[in-house]
N, C-alpha and C. Protein backbone atom coordinates (compact mmCIF):
# COMPACT_ATOMS: atom_id res chain seq x y z
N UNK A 1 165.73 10.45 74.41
CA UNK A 1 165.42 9.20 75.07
C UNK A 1 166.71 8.44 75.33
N UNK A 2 166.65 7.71 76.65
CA UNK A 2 168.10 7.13 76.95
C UNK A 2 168.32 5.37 76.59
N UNK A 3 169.07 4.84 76.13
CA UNK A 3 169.49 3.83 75.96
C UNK A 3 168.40 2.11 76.67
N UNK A 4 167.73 1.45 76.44
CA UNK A 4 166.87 0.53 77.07
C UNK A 4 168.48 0.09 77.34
N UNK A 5 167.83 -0.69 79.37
CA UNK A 5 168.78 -1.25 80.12
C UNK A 5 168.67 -2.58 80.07
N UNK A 6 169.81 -3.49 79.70
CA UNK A 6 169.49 -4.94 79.83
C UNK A 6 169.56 -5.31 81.15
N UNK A 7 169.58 -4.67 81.90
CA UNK A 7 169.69 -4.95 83.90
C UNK A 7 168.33 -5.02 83.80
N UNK A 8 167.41 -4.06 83.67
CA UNK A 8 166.12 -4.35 84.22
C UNK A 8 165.49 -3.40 84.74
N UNK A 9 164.88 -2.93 85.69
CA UNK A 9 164.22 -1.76 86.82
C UNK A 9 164.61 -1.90 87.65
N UNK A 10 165.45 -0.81 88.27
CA UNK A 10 165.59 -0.30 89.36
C UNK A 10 164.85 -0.87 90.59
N UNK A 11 164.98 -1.00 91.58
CA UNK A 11 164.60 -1.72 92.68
C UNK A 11 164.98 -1.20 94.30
N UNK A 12 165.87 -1.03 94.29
CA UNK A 12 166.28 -0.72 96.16
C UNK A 12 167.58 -0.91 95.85
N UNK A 13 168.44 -0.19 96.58
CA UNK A 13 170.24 -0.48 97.16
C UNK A 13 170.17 -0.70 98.25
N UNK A 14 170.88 -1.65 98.49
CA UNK A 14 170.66 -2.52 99.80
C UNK A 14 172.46 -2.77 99.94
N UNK A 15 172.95 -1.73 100.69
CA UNK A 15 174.02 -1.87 101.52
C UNK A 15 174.48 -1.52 100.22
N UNK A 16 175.60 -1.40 99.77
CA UNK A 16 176.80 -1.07 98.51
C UNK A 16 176.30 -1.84 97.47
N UNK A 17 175.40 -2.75 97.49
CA UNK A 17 174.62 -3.44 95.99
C UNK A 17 173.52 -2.45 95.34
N UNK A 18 172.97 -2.48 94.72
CA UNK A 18 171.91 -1.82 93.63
C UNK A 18 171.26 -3.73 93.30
N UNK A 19 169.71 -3.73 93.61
CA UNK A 19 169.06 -4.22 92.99
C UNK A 19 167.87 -3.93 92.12
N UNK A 20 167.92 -5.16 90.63
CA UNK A 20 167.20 -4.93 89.47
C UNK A 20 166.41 -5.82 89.53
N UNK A 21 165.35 -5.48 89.51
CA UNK A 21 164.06 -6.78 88.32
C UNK A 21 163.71 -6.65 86.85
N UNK A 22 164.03 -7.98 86.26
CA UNK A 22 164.23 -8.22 84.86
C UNK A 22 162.50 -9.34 85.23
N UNK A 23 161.58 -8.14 84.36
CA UNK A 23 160.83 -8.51 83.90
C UNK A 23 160.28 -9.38 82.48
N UNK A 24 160.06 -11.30 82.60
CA UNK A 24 159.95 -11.51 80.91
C UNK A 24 158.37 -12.05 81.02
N UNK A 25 157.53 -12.01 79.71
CA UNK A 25 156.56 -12.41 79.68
C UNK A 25 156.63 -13.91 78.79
N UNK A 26 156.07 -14.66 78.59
CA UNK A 26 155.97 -15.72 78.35
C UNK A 26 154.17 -15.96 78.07
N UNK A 27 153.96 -17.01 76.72
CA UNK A 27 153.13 -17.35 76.23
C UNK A 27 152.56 -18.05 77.29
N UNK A 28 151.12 -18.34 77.63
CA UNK A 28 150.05 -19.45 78.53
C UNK A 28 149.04 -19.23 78.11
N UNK A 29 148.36 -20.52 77.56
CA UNK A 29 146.80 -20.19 76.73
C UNK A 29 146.24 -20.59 78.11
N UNK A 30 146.69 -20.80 79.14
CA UNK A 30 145.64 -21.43 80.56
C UNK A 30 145.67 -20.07 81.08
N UNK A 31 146.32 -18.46 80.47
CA UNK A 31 146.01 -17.74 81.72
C UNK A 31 144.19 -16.63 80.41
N UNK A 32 143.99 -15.71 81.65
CA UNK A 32 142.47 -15.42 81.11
C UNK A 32 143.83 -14.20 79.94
N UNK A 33 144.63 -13.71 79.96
CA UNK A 33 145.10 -12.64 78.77
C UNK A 33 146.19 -13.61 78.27
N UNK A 34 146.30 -14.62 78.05
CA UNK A 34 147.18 -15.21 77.05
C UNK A 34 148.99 -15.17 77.28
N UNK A 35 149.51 -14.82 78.73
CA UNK A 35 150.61 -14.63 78.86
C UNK A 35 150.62 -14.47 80.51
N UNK A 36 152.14 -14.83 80.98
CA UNK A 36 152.32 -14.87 82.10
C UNK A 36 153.87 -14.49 82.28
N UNK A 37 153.78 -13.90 83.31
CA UNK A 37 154.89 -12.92 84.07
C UNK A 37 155.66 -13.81 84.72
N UNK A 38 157.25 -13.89 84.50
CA UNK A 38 158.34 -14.19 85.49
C UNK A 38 159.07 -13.00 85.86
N UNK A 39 159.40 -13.34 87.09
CA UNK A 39 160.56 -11.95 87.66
C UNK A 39 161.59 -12.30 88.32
N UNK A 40 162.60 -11.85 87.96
CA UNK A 40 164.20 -12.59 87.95
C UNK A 40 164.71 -11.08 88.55
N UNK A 41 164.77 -11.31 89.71
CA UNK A 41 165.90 -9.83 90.68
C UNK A 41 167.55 -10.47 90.70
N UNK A 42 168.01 -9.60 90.53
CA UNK A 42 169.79 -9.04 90.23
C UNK A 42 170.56 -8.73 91.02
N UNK A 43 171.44 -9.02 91.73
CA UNK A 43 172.31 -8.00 92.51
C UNK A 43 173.48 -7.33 91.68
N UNK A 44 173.67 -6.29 91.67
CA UNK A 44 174.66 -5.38 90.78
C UNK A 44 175.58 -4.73 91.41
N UNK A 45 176.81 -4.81 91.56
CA UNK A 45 177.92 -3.36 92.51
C UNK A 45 178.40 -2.77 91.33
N UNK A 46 178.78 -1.67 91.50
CA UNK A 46 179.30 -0.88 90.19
C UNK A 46 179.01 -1.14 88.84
N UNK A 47 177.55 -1.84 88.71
CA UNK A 47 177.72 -1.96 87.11
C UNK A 47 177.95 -3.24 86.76
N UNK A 48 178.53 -4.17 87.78
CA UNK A 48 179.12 -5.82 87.13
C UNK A 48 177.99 -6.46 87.99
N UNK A 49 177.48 -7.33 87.76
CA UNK A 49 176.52 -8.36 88.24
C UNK A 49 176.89 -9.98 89.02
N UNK A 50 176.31 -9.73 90.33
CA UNK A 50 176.79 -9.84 91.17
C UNK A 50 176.41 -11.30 91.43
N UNK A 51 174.68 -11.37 91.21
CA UNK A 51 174.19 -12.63 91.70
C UNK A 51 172.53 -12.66 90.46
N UNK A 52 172.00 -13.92 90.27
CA UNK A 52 171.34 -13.67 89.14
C UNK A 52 170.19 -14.88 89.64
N UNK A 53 169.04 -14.82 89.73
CA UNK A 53 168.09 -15.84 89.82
C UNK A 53 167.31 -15.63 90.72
N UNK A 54 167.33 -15.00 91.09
CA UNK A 54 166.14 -14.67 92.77
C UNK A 54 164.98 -14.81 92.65
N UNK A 55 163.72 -15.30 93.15
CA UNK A 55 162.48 -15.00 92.82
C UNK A 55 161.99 -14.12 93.52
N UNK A 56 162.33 -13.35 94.53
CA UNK A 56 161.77 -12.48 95.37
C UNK A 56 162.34 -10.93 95.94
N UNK A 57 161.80 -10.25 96.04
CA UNK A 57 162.62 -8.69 96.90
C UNK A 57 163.09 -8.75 97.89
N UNK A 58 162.74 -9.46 99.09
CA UNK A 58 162.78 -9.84 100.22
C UNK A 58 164.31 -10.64 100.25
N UNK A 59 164.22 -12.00 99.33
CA UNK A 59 165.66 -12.64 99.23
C UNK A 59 166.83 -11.45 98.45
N UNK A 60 166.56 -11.12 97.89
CA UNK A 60 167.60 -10.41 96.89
C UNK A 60 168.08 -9.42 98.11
N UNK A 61 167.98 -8.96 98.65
CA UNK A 61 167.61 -7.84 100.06
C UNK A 61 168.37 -8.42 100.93
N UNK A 62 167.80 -9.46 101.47
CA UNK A 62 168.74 -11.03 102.56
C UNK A 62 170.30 -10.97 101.98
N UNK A 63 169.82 -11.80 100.37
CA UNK A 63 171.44 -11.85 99.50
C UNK A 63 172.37 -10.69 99.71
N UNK A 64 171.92 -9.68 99.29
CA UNK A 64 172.93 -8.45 98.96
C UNK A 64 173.14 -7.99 100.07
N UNK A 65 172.66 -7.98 101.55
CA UNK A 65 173.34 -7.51 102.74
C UNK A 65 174.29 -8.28 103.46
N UNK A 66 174.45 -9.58 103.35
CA UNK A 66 174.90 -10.93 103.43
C UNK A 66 176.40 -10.96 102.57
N UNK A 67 176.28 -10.09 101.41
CA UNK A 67 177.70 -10.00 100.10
C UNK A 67 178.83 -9.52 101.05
N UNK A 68 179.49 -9.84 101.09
CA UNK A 68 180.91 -9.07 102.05
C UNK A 68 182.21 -8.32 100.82
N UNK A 69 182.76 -7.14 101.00
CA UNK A 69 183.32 -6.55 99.62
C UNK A 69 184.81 -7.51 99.87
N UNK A 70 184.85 -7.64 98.35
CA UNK A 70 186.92 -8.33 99.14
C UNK A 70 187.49 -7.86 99.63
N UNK A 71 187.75 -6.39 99.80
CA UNK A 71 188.41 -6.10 100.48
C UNK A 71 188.25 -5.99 102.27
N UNK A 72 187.07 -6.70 102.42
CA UNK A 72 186.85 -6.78 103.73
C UNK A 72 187.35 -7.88 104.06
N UNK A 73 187.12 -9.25 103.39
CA UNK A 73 187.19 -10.20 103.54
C UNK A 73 188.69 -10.39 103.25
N UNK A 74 190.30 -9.87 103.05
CA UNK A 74 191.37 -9.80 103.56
C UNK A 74 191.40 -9.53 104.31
N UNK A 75 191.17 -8.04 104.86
CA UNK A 75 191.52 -7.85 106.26
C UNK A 75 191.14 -8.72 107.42
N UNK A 76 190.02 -9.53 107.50
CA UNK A 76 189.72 -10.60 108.74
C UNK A 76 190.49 -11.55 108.67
């Protein structure tokens, strides 16, 4: 068995990023099973973490094609 990831699940690479969703559950006596789901997507390049708070696939997707690498951003 391999190592649990503190990144999260796997998700889509979107241009030279890798995105994760970091699934947490949280206590709610108002829901009908006693707990409720937040989901926090990641942008990651090589392993270092890139951008952190997203609520959605769609934005994280927007974000990470939008990232420009530095070394692009000298040459212009």
């Amino acid at each position: 068995m391999g190592k649990p990831s503190s990144k999260g699940k796997y998700v889509v690479k979107a241009g030279l990023n890798d995105i994760y969703v970091l699934a947490t559950s949280k206590p709610d006596t108002t829901k009908k099973h006693g707990y409720s789901m937040t989901y926090d997507f990641r942008i990651y390049k090589n392993g270092k973490l890139i951008e952190k708070g997203l609520k959605s696939r769609d934005a994280a997707v927007a974000k990470a094609l939008t990232i420009v690498p530095s070394k692009q951003k000298q040459k212009a």
